[in-house]
N, C-alpha and C. Protein backbone atom coordinates (compact mmCIF):
# COMPACT_ATOMS: atom_id res chain seq x y z
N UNK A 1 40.18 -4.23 7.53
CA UNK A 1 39.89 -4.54 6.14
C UNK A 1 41.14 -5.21 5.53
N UNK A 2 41.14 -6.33 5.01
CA UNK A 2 42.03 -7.03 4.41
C UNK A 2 42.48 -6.22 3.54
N UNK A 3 44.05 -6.17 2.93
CA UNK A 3 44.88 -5.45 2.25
C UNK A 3 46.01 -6.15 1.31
N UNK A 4 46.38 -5.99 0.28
CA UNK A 4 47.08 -6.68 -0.57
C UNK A 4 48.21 -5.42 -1.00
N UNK A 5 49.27 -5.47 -0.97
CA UNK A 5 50.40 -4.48 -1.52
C UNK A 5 50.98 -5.29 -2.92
N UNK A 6 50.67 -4.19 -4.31
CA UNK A 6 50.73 -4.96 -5.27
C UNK A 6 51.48 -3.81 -6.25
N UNK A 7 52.04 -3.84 -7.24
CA UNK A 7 53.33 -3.07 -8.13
C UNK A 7 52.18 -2.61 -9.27
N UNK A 8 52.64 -1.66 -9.62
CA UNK A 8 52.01 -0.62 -10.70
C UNK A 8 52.30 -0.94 -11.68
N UNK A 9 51.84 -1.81 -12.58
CA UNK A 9 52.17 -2.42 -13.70
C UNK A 9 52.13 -1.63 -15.64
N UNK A 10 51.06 -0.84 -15.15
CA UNK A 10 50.68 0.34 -16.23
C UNK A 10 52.18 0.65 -16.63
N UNK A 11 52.59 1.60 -17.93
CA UNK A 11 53.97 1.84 -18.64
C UNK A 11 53.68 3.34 -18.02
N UNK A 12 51.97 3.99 -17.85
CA UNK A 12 51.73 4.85 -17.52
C UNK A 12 51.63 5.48 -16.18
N UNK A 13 51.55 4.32 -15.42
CA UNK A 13 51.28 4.18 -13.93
C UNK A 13 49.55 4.27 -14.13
N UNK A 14 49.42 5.07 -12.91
CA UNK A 14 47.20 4.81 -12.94
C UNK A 14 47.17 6.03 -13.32
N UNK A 15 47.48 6.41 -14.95
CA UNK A 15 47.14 7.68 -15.04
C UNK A 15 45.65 7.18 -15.73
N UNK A 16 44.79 8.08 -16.89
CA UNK A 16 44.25 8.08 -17.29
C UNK A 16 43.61 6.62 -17.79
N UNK A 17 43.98 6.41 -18.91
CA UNK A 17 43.43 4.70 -19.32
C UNK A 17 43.38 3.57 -18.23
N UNK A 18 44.35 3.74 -17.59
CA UNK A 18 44.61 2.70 -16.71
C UNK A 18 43.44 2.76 -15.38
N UNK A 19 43.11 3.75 -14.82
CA UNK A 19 42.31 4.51 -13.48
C UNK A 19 41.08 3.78 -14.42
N UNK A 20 40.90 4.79 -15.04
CA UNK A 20 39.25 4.09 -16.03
C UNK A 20 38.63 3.00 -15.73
N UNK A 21 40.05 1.60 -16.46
CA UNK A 21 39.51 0.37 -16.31
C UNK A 21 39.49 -0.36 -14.99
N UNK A 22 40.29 0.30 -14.21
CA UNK A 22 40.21 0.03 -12.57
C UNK A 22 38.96 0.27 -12.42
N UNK A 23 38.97 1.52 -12.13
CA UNK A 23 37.45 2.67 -11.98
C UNK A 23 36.26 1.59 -12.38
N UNK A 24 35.73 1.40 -13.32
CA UNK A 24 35.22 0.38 -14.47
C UNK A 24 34.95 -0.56 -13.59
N UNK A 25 35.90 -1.93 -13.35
CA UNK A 25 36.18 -2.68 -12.78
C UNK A 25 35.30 -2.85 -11.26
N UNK A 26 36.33 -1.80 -10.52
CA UNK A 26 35.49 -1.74 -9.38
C UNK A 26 34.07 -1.50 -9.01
N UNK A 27 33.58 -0.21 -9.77
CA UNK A 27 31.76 0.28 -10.48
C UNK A 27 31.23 -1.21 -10.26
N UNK A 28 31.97 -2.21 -11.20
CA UNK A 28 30.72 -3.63 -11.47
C UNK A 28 31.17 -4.42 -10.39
N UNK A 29 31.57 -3.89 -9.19
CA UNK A 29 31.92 -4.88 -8.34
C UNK A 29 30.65 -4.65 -6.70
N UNK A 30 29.90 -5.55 -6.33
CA UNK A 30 29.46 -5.39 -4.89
C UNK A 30 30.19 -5.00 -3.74
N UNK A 31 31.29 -4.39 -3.43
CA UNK A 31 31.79 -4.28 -2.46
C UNK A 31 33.09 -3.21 -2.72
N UNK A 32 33.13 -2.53 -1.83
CA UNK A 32 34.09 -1.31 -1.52
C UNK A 32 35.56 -1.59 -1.07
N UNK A 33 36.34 -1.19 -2.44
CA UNK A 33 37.43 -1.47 -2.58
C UNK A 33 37.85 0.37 -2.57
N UNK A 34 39.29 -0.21 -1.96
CA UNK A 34 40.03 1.26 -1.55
C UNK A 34 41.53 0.93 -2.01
N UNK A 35 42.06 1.54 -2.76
CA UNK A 35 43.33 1.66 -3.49
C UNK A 35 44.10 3.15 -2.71
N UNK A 36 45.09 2.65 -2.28
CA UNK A 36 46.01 3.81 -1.68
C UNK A 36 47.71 3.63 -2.05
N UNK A 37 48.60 4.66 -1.95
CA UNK A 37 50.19 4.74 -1.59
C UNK A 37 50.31 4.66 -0.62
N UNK A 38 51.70 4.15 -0.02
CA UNK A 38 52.03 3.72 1.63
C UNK A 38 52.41 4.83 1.87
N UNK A 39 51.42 5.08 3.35
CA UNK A 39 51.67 6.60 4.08
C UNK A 39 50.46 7.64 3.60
N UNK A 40 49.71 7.21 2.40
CA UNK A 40 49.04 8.32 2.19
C UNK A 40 47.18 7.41 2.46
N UNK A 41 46.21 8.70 2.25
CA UNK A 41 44.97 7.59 1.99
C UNK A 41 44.44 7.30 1.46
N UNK A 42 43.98 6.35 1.52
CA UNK A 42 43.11 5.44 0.42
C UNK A 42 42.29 6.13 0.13
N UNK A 43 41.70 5.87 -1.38
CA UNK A 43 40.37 6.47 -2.28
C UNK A 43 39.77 5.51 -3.18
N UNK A 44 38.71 5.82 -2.83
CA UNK A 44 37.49 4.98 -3.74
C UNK A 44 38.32 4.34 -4.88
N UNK A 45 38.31 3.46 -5.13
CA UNK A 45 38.70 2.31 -6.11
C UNK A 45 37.77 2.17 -7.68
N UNK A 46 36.44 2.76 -7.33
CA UNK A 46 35.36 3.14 -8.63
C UNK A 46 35.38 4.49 -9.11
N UNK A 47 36.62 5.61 -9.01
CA UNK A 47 36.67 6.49 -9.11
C UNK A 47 38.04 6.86 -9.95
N UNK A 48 37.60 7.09 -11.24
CA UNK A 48 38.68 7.24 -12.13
C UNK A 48 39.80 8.05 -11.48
N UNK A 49 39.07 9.83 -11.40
CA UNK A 49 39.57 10.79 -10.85
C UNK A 49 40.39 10.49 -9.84
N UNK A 50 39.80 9.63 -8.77
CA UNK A 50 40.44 9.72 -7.29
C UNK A 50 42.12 8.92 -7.67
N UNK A 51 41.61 8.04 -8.30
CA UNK A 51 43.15 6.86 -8.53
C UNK A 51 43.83 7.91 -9.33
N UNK A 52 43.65 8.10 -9.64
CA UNK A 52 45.02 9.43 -10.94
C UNK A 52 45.09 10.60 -9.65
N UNK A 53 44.22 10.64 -8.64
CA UNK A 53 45.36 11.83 -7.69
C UNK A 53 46.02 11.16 -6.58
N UNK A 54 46.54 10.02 -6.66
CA UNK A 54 47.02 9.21 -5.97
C UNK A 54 48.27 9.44 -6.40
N UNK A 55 48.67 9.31 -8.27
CA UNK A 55 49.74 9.92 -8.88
C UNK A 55 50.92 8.82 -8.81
N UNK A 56 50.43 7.41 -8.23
CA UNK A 56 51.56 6.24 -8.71
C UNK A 56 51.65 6.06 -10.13
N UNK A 57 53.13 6.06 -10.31
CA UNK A 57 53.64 5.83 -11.32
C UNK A 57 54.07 4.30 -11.51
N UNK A 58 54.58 3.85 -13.03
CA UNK A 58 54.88 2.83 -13.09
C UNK A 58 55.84 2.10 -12.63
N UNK A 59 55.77 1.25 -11.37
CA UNK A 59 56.46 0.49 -10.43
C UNK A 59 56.40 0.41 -9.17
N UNK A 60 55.86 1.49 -9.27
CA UNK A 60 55.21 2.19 -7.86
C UNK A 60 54.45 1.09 -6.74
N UNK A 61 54.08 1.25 -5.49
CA UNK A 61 53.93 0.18 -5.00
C UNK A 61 52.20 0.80 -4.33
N UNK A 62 51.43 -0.14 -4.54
CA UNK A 62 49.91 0.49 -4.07
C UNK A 62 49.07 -0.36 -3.01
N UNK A 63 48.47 -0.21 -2.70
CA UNK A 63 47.69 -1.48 -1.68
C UNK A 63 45.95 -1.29 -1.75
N UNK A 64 45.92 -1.97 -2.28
CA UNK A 64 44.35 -2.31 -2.44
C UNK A 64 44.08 -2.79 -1.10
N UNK A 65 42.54 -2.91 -0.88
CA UNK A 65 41.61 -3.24 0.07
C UNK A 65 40.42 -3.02 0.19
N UNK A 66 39.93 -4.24 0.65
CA UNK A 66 38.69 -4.77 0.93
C UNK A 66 37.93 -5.70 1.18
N UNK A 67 36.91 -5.87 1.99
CA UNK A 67 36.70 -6.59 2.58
C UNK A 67 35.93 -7.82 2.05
N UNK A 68 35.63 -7.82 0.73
CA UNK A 68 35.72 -8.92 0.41
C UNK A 68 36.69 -9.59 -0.64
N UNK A 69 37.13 -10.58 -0.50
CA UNK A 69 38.54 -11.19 -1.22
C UNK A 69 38.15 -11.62 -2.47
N UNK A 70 36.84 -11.48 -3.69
CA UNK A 70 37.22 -11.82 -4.83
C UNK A 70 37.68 -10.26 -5.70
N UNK A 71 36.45 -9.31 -4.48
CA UNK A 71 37.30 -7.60 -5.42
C UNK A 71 38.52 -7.50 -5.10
N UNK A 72 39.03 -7.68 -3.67
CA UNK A 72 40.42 -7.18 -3.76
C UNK A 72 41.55 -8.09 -4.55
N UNK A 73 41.48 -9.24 -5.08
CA UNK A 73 42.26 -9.83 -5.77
C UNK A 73 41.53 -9.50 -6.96
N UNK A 74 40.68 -9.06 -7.67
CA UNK A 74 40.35 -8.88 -8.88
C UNK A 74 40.90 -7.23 -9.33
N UNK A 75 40.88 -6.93 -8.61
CA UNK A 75 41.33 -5.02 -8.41
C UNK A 75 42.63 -4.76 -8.21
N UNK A 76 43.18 -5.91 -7.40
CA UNK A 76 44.83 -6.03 -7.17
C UNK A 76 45.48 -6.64 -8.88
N UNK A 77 44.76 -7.26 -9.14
CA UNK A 77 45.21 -8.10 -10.60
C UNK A 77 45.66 -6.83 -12.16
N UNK A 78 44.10 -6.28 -11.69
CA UNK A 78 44.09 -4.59 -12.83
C UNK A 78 45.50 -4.01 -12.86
N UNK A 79 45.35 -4.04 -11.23
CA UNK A 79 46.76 -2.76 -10.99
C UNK A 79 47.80 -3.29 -11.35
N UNK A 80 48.39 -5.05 -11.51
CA UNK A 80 49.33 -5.32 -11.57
C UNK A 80 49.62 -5.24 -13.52
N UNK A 81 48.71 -5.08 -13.72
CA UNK A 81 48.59 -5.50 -15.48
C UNK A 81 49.39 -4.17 -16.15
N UNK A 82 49.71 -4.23 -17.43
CA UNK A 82 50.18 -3.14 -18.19
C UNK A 82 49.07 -2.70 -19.03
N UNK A 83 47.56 -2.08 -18.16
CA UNK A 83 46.17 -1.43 -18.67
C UNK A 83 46.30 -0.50 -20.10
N UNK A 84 47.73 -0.25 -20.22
CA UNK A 84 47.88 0.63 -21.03
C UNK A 84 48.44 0.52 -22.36
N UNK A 85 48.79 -0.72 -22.98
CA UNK A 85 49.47 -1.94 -23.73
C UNK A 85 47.74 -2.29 -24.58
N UNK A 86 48.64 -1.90 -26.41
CA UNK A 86 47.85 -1.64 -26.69
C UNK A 86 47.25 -2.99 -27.13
């Protein structure tokens, strides 16, 4: 599965607001995207909950994936953003 390593851009990291609009994001997407930390495993990418027990903080380094390339660059883009900027 294709993979992109991309920086935690949130002030919050993927806590709450930020997971949501990922979460959100991914929900309206056709295809199964997986957001993980290096070394640990990946979790559902449409799952608020799952991304906030992942527990990257802001700067943090994450890697999206999936197998098709407009979610994982659209999902990689979320994560790089400051979701939490009001």
């Amino acid at each position: 599965m294709p993979s992109k390593t991309v920086v935690v851009g949130s002030s919050v990291g993927l806590h709450a607001r930020p997971a949501q609009l990922i979460a959100q994001a991914a929900e309206e997407l056709d295809s199964e995207v997986l957001i993980g930390v290096p070394g640990g495993d990946p979790v559902d990418a449409s799952s608020s909950l799952m991304i906030m027990t992942l527990g990257a903080g802001p700067g943090d380094q994450v890697e999206v994936s999936s197998d098709d390339q407009l979610a994982l660059d659209t999902i990689a883009a979320l994560v790089e953003k400051d979701l939490d900027a009001s």
